[in-house]
Protein backbone atom coordinates (compact mmCIF):
# COMPACT_ATOMS: atom_id res chain seq x y z
CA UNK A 1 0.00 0.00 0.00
CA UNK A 2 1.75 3.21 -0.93
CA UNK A 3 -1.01 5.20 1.05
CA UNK A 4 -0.76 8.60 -1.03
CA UNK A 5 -3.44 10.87 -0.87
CA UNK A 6 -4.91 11.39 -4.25
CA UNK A 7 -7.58 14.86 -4.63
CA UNK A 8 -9.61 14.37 -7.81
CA UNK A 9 -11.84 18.23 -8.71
CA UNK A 10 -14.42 18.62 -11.12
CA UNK A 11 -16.73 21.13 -12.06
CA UNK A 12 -19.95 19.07 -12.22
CA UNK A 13 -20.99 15.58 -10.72
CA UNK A 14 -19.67 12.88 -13.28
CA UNK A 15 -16.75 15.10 -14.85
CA UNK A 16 -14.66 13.49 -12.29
CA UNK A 17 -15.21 9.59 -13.87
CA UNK A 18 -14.99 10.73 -17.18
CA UNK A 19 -12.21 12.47 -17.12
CA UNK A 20 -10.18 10.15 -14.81
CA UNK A 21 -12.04 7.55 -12.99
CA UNK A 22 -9.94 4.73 -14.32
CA UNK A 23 -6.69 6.22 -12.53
CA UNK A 24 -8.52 7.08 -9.73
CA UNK A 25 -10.03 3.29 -9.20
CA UNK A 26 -6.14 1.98 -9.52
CA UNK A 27 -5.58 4.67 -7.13
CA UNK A 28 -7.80 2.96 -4.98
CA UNK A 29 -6.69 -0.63 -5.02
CA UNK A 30 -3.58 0.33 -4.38
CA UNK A 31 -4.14 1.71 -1.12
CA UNK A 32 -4.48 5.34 -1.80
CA UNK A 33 -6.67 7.87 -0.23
CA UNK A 34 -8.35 9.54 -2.89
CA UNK A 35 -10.93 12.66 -2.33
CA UNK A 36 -13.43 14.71 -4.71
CA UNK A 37 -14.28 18.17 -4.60
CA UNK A 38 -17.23 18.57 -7.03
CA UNK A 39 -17.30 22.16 -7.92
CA UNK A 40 -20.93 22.81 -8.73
CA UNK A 41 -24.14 20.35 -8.39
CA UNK A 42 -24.72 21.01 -12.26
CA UNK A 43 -28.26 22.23 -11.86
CA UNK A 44 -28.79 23.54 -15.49
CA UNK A 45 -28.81 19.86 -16.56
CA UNK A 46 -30.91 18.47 -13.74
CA UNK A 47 -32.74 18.42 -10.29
CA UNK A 48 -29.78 19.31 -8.07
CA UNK A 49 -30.10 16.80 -5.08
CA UNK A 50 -30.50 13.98 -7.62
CA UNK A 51 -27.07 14.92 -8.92
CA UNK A 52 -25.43 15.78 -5.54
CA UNK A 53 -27.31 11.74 -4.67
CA UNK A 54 -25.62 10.32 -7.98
CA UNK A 55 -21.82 11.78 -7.26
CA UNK A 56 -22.22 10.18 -3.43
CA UNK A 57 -23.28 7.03 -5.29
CA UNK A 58 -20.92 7.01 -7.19
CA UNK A 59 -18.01 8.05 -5.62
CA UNK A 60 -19.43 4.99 -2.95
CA UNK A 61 -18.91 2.77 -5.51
CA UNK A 62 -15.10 4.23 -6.80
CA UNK A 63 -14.31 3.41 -3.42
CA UNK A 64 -13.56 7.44 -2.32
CA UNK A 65 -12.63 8.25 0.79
CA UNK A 66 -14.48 11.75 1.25
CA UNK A 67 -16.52 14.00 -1.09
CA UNK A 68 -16.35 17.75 -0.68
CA UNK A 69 -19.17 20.09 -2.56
CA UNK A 70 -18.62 23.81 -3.07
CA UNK A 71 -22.08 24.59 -4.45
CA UNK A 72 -21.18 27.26 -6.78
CA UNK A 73 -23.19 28.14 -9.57
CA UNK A 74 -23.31 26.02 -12.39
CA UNK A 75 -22.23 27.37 -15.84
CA UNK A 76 -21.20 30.54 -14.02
CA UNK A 77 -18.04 29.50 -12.35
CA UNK A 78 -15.45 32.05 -11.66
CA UNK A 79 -11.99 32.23 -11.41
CA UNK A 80 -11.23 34.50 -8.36
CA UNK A 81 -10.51 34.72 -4.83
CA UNK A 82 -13.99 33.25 -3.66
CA UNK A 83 -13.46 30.16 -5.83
CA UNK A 84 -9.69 30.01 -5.29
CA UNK A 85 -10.66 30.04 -1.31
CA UNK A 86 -12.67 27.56 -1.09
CA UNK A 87 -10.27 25.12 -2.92
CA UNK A 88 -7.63 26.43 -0.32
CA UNK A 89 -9.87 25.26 2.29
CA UNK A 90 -9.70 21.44 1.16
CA UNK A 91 -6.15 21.82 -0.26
CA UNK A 92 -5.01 22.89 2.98
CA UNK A 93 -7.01 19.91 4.93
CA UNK A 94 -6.15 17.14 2.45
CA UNK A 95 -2.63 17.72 1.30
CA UNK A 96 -2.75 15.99 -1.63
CA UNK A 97 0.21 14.70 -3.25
CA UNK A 98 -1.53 14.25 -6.63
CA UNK A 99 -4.03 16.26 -8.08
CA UNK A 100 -6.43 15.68 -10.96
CA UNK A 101 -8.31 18.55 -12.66
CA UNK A 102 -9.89 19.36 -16.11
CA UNK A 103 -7.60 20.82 -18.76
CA UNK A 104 -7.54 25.09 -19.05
CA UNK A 105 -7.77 24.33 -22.48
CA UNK A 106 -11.33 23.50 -22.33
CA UNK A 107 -14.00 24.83 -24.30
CA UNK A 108 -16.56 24.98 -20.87
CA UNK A 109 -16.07 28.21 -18.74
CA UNK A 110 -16.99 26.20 -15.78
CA UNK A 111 -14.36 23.63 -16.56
CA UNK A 112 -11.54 25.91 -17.47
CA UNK A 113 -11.73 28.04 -14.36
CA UNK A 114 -11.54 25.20 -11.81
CA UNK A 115 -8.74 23.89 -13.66
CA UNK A 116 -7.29 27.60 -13.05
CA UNK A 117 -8.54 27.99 -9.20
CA UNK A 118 -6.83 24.59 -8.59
CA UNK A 119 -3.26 26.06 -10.06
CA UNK A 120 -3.70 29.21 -8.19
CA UNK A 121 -4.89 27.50 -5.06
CA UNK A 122 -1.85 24.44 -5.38
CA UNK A 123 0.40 27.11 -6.13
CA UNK A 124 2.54 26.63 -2.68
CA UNK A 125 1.90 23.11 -2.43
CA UNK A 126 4.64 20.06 -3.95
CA UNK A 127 1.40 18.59 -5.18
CA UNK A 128 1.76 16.72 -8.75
CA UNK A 129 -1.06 18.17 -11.09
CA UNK A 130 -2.49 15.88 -14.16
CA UNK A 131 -5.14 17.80 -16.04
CA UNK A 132 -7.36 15.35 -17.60
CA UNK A 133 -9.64 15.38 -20.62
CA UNK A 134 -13.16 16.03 -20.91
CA UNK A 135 -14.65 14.42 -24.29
CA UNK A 136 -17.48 16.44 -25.07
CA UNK A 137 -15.71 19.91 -24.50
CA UNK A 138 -11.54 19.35 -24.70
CA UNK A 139 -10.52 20.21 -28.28
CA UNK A 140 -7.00 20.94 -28.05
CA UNK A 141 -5.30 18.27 -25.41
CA UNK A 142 -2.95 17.61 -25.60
CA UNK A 143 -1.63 14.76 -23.58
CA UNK A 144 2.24 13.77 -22.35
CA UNK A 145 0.86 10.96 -19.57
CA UNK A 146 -1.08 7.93 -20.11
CA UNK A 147 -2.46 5.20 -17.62
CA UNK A 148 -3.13 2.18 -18.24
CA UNK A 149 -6.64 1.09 -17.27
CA UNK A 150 -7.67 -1.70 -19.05
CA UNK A 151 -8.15 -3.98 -15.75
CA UNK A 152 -10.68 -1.43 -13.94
CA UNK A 153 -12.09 -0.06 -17.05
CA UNK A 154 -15.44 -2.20 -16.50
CA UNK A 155 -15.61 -0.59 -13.34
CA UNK A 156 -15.51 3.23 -14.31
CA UNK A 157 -18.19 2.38 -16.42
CA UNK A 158 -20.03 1.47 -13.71
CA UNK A 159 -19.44 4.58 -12.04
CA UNK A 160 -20.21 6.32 -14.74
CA UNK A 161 -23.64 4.20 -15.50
CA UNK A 162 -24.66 5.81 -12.11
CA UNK A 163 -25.84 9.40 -13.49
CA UNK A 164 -29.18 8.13 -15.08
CA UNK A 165 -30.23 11.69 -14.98
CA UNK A 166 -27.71 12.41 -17.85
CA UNK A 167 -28.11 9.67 -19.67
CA UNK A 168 -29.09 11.80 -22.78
CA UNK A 169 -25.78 13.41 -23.19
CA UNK A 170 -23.97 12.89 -25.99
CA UNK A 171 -21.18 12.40 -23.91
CA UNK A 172 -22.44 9.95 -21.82
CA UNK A 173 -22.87 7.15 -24.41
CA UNK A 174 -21.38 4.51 -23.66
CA UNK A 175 -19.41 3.66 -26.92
CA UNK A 176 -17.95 6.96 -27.05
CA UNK A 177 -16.97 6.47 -23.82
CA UNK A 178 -15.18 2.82 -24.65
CA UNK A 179 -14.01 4.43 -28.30
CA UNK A 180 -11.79 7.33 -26.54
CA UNK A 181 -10.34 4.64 -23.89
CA UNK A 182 -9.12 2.66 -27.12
CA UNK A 183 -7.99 5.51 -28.98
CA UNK A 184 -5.42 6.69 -25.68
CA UNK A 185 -5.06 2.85 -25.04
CA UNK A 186 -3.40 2.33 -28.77
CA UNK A 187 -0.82 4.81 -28.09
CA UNK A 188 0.66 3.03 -25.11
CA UNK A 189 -0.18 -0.29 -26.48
CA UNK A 190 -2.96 -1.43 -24.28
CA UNK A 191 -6.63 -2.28 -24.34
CA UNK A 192 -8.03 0.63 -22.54
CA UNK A 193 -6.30 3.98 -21.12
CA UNK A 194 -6.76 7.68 -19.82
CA UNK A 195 -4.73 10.46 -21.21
CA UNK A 196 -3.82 13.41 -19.21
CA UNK A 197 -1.57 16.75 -19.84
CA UNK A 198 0.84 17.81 -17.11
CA UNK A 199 0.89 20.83 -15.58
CA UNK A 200 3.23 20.41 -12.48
CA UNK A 201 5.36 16.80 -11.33
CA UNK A 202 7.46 16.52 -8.69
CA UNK A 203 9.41 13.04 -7.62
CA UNK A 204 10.10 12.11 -11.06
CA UNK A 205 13.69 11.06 -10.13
């Protein structure tokens, strides 16, 4: 058990799995204490509680150790010292030695400004920072890391199966979801993978 702790931070419920929910599962097994902080409870697409009910469920079922909500507005997500705050708050009581965020390259505001709170609120931290992809919304990733998840990928599907409520997103069908994982798995020479860029790594050597 290598007992790291792992923080995981998306915007909406089910960003998180998408984006990196393999990793996070092999995080998991291997002993690690991995966290959420869900940034919004994605309200424009749905009855908030059932959301903020489907992340718990979820996350239950990933295996998470703690889920943190900052209930800011969905779609209008700032990047400022309110948002960058509140991040402090769980960066400060976590201390995670790996983060994983969405990419500032996305095309969703919400998306792109966590992914900036999370570098300004890391910024005096040694925390490692992967910045994963979101398929519906990341155009140009471009990604450095891969992870190989082809022995848990049944079970971020499962995680991800938990969201009924946005089952009639685009990007929630399933064989896009299994296409992308074969696409990133084919570069690395495995069945399934996640992709991420880098923004920070320490420990390398």
């Amino acid at each position: 058990m290598s007992g790291k702790k792992v923080l995981a931070v998306g915007a909406h419920p089910d960003d998180i799995e998408l984006g990196c929910g393999g990793t996070l599962r092999k995080h998991v097994i291997k002993g690690d204490e991995v966290y959420y902080v869900i940034a919004s409870l994605g309200e424009k697409s749905g009855d908030k509680e059932r959301r903020r009910a489907e992340a718990m469920t979820a996350a239950k079922l990933m295996g998470v150790k703690g889920v943190f909500f900052l209930n800011l507005p969905d779609t209008m997500i700032m990047h400022n010292g309110v948002t960058v705050s509140l991040l402090d708050e769980y960066m400060e009581k976590i201390e995670p030695e790996i983060v994983y965020v969405h990419s500032p390259r996305d095309y969703h505001q919400d998306h792109v400004n966590i992914a900036k709170s999370v570098l300004s609120a890391s910024r005096n931290m040694r925390s490692s920072i992967f910045l994963y992809e979101t398929p519906s919304t990341t155009i140009e990733f471009r990604p450095v890391a891969y992870s190989d998840i082809s022995d848990v990928f049944k079970h971020k599907l499962r995680c991800i199966e938990i969201y009924v409520s946005q089952n009639n997103k685009e990007y929630m069908e399933k064989e896009a979801i299994i296409g992308l994982a074969k696409v990133r798995g084919r570069t690395m020479g495995v069945k399934f993978a996640e992709a991420f860029e880098v923004a920070r790594l320490f420990g390398w050597l």
